[in-house]
C-alpha atoms as a PDB file:
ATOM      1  CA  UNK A   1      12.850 -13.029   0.200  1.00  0.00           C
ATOM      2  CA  UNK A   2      13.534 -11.943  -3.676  1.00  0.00           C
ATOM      3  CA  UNK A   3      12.595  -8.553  -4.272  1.00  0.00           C
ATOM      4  CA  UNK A   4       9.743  -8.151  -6.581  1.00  0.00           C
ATOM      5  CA  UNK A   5       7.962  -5.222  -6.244  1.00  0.00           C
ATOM      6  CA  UNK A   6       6.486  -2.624  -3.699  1.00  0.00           C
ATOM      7  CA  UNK A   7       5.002  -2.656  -0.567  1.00  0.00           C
ATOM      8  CA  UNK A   8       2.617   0.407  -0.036  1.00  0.00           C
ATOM      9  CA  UNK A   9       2.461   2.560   3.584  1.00  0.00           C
ATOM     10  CA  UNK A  10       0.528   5.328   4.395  1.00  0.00           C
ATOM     11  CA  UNK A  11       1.069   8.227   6.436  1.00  0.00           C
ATOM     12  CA  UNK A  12      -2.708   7.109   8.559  1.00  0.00           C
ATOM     13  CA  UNK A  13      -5.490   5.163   7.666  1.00  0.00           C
ATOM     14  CA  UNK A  14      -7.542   7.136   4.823  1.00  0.00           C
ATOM     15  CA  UNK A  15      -4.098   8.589   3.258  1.00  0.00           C
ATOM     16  CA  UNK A  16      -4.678   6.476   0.124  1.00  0.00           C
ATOM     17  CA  UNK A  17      -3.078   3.614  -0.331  1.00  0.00           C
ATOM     18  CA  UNK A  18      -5.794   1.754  -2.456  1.00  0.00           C
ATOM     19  CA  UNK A  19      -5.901   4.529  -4.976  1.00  0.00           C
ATOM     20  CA  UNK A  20      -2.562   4.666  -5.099  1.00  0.00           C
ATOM     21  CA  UNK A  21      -1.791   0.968  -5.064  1.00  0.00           C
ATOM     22  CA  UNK A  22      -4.075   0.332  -7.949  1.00  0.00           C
ATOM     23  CA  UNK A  23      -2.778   3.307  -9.918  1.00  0.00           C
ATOM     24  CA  UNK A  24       1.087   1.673  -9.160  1.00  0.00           C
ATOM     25  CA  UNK A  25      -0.428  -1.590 -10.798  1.00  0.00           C
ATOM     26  CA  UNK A  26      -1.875   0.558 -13.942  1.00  0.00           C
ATOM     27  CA  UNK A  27       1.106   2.437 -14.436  1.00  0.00           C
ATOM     28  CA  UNK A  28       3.718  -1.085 -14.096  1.00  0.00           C
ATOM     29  CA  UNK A  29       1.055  -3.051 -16.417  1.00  0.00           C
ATOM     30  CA  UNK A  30       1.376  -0.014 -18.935  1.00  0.00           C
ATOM     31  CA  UNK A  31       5.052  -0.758 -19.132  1.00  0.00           C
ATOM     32  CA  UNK A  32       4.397  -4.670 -20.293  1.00  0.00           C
ATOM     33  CA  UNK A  33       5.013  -5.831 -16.931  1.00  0.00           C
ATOM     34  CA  UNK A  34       2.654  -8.779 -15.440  1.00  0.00           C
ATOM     35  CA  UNK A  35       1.166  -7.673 -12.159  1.00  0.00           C
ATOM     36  CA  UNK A  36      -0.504  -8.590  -9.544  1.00  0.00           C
ATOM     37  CA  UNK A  37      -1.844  -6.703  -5.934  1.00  0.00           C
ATOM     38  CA  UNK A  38      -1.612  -8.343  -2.396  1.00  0.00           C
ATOM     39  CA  UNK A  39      -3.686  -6.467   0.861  1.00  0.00           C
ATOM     40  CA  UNK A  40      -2.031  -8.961   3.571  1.00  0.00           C
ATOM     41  CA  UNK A  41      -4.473  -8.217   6.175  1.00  0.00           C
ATOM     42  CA  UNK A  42      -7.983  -6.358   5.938  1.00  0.00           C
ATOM     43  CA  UNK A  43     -10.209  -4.991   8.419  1.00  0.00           C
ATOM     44  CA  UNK A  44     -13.454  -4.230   7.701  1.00  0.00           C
ATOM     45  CA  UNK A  45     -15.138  -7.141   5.278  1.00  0.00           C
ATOM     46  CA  UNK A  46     -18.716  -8.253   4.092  1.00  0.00           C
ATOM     47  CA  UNK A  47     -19.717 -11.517   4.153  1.00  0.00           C
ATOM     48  CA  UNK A  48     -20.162 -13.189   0.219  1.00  0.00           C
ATOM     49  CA  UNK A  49     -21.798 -16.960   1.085  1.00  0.00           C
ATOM     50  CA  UNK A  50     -18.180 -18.252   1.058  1.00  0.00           C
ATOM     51  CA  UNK A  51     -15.758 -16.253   2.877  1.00  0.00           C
ATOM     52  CA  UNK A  52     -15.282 -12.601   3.983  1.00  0.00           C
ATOM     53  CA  UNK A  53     -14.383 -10.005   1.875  1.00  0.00           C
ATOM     54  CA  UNK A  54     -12.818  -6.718   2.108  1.00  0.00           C
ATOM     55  CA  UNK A  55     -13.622  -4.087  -0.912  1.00  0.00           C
ATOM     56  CA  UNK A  56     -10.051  -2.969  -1.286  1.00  0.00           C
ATOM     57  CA  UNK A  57      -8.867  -6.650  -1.374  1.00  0.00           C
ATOM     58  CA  UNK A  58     -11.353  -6.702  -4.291  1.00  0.00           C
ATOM     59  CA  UNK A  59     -10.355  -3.684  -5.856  1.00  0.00           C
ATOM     60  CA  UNK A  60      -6.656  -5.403  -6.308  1.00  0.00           C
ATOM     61  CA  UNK A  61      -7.806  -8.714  -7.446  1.00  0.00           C
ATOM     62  CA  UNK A  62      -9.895  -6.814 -10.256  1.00  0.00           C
ATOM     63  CA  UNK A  63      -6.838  -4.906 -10.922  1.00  0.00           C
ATOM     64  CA  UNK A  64      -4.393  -7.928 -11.108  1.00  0.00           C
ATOM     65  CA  UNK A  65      -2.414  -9.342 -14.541  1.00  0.00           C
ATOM     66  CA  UNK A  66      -4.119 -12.701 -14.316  1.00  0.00           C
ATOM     67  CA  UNK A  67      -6.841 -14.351 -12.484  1.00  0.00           C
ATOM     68  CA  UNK A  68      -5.358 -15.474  -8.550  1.00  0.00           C
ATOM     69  CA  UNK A  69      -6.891 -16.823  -5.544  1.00  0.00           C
ATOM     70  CA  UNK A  70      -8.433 -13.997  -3.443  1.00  0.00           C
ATOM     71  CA  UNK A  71      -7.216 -16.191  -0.252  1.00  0.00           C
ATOM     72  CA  UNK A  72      -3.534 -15.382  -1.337  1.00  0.00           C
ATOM     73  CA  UNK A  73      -4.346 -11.705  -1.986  1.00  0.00           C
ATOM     74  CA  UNK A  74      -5.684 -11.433   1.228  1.00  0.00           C
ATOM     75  CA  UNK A  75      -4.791 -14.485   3.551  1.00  0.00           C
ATOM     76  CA  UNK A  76      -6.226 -12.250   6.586  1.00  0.00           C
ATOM     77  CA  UNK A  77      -9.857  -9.944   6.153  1.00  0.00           C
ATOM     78  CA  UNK A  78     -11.348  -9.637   9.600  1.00  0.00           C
ATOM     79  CA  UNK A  79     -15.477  -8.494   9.547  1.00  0.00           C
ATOM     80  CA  UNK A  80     -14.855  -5.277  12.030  1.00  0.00           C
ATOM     81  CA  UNK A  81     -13.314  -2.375  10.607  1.00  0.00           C
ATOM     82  CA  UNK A  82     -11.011  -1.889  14.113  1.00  0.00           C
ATOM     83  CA  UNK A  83      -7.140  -2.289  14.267  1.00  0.00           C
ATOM     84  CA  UNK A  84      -6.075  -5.423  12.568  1.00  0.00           C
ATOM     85  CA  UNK A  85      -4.849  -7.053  16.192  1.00  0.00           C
ATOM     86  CA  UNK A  86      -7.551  -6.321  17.635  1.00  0.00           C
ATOM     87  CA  UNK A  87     -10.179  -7.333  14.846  1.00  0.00           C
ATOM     88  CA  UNK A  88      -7.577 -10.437  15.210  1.00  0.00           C
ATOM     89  CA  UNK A  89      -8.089 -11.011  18.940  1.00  0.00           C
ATOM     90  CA  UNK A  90     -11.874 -10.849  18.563  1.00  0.00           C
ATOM     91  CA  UNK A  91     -11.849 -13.826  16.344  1.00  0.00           C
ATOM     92  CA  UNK A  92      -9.412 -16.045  18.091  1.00  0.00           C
ATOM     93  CA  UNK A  93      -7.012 -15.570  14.930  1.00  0.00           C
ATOM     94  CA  UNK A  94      -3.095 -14.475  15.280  1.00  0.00           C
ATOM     95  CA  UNK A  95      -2.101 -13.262  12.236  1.00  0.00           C
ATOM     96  CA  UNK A  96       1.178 -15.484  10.707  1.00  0.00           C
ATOM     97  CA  UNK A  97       3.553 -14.130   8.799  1.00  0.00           C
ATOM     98  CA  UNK A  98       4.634 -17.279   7.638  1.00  0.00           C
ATOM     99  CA  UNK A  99       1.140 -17.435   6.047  1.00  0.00           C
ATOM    100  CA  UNK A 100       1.446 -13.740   4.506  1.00  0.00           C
ATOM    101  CA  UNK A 101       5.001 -14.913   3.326  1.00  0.00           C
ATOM    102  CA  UNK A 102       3.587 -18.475   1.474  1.00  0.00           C
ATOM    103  CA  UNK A 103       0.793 -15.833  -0.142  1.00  0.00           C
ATOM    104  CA  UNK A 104       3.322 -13.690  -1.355  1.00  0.00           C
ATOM    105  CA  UNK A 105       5.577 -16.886  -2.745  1.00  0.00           C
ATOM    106  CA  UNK A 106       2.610 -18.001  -4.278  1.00  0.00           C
ATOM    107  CA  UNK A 107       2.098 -14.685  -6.241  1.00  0.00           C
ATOM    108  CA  UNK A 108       5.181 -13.403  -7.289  1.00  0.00           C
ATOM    109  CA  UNK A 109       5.927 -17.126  -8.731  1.00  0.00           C
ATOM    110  CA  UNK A 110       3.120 -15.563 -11.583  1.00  0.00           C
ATOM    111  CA  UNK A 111       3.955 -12.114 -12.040  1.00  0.00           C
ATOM    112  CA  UNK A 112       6.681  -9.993 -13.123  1.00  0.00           C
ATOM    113  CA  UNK A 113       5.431  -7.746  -9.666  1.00  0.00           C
ATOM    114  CA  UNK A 114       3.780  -7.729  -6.622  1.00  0.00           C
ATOM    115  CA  UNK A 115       2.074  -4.828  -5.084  1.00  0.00           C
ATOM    116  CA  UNK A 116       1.881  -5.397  -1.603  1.00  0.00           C
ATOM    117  CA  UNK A 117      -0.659  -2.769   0.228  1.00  0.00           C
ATOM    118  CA  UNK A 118      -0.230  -2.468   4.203  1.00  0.00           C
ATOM    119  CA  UNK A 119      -3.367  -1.788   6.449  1.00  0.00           C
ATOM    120  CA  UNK A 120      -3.603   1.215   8.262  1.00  0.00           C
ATOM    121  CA  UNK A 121      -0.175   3.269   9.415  1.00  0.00           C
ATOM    122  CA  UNK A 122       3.507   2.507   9.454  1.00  0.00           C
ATOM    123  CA  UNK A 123       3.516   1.239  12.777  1.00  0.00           C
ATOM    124  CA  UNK A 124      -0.140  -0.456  13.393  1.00  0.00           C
ATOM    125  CA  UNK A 125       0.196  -3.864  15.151  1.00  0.00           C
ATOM    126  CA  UNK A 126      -0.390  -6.938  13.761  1.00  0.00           C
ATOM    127  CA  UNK A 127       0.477  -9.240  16.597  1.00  0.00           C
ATOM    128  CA  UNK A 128       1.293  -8.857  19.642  1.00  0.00           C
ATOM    129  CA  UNK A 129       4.905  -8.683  18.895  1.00  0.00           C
ATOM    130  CA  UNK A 130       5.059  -7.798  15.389  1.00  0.00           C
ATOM    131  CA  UNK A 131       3.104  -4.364  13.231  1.00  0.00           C
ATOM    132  CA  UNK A 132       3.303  -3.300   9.372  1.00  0.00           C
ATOM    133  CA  UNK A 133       6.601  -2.397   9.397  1.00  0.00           C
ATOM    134  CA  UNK A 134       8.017  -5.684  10.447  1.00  0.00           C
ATOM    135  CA  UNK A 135       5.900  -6.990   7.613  1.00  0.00           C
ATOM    136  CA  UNK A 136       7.629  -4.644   5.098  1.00  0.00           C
ATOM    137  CA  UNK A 137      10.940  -5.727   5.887  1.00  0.00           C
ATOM    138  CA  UNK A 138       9.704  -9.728   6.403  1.00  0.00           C
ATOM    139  CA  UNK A 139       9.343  -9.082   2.383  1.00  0.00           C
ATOM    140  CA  UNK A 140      12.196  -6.796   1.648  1.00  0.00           C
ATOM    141  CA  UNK A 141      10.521  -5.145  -0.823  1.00  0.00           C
ATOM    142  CA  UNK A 142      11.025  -0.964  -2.030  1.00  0.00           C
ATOM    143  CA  UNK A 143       8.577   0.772   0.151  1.00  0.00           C
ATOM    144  CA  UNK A 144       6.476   3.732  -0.998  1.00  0.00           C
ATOM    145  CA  UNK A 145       5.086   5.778   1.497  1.00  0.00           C
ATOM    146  CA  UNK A 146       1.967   7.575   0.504  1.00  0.00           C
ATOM    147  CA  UNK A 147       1.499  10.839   1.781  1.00  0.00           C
ATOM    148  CA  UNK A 148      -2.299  11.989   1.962  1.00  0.00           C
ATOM    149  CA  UNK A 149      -2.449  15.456   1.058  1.00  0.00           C
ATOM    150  CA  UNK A 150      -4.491  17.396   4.011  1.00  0.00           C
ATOM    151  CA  UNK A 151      -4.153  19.663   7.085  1.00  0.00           C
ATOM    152  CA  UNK A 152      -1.691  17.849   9.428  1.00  0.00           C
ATOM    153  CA  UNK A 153       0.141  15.695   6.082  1.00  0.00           C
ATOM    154  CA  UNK A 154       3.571  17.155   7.056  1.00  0.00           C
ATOM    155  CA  UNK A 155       3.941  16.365  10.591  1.00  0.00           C
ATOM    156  CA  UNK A 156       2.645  12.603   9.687  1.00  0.00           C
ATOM    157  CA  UNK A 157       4.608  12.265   6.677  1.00  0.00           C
ATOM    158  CA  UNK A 158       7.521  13.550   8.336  1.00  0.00           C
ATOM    159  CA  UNK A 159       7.331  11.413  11.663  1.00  0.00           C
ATOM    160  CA  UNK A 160       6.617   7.837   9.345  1.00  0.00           C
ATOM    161  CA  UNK A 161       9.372   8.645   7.325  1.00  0.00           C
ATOM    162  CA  UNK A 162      11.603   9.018  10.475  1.00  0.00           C
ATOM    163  CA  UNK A 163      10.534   5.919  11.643  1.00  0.00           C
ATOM    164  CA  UNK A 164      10.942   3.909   8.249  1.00  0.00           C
ATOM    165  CA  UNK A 165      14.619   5.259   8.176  1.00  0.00           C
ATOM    166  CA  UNK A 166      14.950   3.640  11.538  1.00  0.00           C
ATOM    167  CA  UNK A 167      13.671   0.403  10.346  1.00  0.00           C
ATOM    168  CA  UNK A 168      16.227  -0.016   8.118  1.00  0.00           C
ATOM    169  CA  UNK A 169      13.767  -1.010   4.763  1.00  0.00           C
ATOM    170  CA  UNK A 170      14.028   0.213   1.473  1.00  0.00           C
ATOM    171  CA  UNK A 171      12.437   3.494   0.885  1.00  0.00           C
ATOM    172  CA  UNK A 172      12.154   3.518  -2.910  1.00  0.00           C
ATOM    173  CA  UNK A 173      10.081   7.636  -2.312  1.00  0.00           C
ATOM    174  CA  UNK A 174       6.580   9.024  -1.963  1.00  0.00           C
ATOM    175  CA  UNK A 175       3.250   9.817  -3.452  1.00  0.00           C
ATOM    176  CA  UNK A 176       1.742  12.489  -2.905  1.00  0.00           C
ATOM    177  CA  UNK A 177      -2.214  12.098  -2.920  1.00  0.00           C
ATOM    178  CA  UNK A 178      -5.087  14.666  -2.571  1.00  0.00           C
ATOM    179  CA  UNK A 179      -7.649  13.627  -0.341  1.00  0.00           C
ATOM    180  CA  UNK A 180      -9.230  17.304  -0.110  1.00  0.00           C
ATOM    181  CA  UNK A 181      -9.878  19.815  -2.820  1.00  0.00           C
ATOM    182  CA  UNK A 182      -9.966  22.400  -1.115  1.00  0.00           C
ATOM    183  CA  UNK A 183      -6.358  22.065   0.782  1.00  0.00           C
ATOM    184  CA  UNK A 184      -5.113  26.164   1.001  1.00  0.00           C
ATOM    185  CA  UNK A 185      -1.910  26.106  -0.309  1.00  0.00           C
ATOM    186  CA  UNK A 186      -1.881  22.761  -1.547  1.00  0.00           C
ATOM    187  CA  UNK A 187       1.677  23.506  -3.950  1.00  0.00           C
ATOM    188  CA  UNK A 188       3.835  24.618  -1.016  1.00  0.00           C
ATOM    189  CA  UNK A 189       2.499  21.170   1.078  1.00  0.00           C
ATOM    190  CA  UNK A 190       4.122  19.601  -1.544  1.00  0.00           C
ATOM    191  CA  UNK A 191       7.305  21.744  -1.596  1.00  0.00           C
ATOM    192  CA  UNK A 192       7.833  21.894   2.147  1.00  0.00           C
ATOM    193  CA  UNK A 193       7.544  17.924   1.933  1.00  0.00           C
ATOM    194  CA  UNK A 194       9.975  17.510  -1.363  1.00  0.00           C
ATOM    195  CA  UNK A 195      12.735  19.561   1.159  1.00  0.00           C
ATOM    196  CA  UNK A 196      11.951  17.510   3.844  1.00  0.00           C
ATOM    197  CA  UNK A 197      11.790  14.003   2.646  1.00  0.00           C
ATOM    198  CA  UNK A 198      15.031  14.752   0.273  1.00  0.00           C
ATOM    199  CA  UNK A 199      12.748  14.434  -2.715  1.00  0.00           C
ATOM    200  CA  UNK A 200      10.073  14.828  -5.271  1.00  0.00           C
ATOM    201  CA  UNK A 201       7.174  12.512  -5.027  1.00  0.00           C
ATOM    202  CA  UNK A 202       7.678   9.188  -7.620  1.00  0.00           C
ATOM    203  CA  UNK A 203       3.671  10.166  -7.854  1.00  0.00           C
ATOM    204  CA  UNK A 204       1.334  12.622  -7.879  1.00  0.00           C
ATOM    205  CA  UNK A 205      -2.892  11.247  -7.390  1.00  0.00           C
ATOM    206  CA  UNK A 206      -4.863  13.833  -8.026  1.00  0.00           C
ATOM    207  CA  UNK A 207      -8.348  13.874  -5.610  1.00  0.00           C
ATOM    208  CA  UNK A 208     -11.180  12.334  -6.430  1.00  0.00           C
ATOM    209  CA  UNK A 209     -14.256  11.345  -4.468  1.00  0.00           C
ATOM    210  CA  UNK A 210     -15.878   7.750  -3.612  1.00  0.00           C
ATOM    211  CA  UNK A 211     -15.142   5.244  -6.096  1.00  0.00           C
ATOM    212  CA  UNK A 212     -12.027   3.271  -6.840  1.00  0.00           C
ATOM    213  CA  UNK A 213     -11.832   3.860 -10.436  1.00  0.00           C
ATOM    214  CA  UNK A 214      -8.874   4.883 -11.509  1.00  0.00           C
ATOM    215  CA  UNK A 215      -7.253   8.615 -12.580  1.00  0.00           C
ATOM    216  CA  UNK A 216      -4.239  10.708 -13.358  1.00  0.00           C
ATOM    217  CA  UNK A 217      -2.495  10.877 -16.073  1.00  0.00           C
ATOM    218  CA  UNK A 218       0.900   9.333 -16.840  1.00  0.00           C
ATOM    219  CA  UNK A 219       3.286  12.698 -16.703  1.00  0.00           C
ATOM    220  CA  UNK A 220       2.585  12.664 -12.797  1.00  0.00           C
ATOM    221  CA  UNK A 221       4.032   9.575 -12.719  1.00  0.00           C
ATOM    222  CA  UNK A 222       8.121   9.144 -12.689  1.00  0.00           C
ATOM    223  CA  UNK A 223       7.536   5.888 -15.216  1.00  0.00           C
ATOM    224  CA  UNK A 224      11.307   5.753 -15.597  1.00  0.00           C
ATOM    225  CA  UNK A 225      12.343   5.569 -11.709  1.00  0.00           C
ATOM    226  CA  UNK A 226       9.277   3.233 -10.560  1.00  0.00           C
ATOM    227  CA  UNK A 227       9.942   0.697 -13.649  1.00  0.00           C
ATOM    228  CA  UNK A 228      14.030   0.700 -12.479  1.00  0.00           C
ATOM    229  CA  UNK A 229      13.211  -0.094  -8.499  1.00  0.00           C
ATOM    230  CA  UNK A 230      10.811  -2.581  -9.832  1.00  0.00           C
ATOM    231  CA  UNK A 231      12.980  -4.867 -10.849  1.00  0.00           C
ATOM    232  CA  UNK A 232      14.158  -8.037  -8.591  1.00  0.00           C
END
């Protein structure tokens, strides 16, 4: 599969990926680039008369270049907000990736990038034989690995990253996002993890609380670096 793009991974479910996938779009669009977001698989959606719907799904439509089906941003959105195999099972639904492959075809073919956001962790299952990282490297695209700033961040972050080396993808770096303002010693977090992972985050999301909308400003971004990896 041509790269074109990013595929978004989290350190747990709640670390951020959303935020930061929407900010990833802001920050590629600012740079002239056409872009659009993809959430492959969803659990937890509302019912809209037509279809079901998951928010963030939403959120990355909104967020998108141009105007695309919200079938190929999100081919799978399951009602129960439980692990995506499981939400899967319930329904009598196996989740393709042949399907999550045509989506992806279908939106790269009208935009300069993709943003791909995973569901849940690294290593949540899917299927019965397959879980997000087989995904990630089904689409060979850079993978960003978003770390969510909070008690316990290190010991995730480091153990995904382990496992992402092992997987042999692409690990284009990390964001770094705050999930609590109040995080004691927030700065050396962030240190200990830049000596750790081998580098400075490619992002830095400052908290915020509830809504999607999006924040930061562009010097805690690495423009340069993201704009380079992004290209096929």
């Amino acid at each position: 599969m041509r790269t074109k793009g990013f595929f978004i991974t989290g350190t747990d479910t709640g670390a951020g990926k959303t935020h930061v996938s929407l900010r990833l779009m802001r920050v590629l669009q600012g740079e002239g680039l056409t872009v659009v977001g993809m959430k492959p698989v969803a659990s937890g959606a509302a019912w809209n008369g037509e279809r079901w719907v998951n928010e963030d799904a939403l959120a990355l439509c909104k967020a998108c270049s141009m105007t695309v089906e919200y079938e190929w941003v999100n081919p799978y959105a399951f009602e129960l907000p439980v692990a995506p195999h499981i939400a899967a099972k319930l329904t009598g639904t196996t989740v393709e990736f042949s399907r999550l492959r045509d989506a992806y075809e279908r939106l790269a073919a009208r935009a300069d990038c993709v943003v791909v956001e995973g569901v849940g962790g690294w290593k949540v299952p899917l299927n019965a034989d397959e879980d997000v990282a087989d995904l990630a490297g089904a689409f060979d695209l850079p993978v960003l690995l978003v770390v969510g700033l909070r008690l316990g961040c290190i010991n995730h972050a480091l153990l995904t990253y382990e496992s992402m080396v092992r997987s042999g993808v692409n690990i284009a770096g990390w964001i770094a996002n705050h999930l609590e303002p109040d995080l004691l010693r927030a700065e050396d977090v962030v240190e200990t993890l830049c000596v750790e992972l081998g580098a400075k985050p490619l992002g830095i999301q400052p908290f915020r609380s509830g809504s999607l909308e999006l924040a930061g400003s562009r010097e805690e971004w690495n423009h340069t670096e993201i704009l380079r990896m992004s290209r096929p």
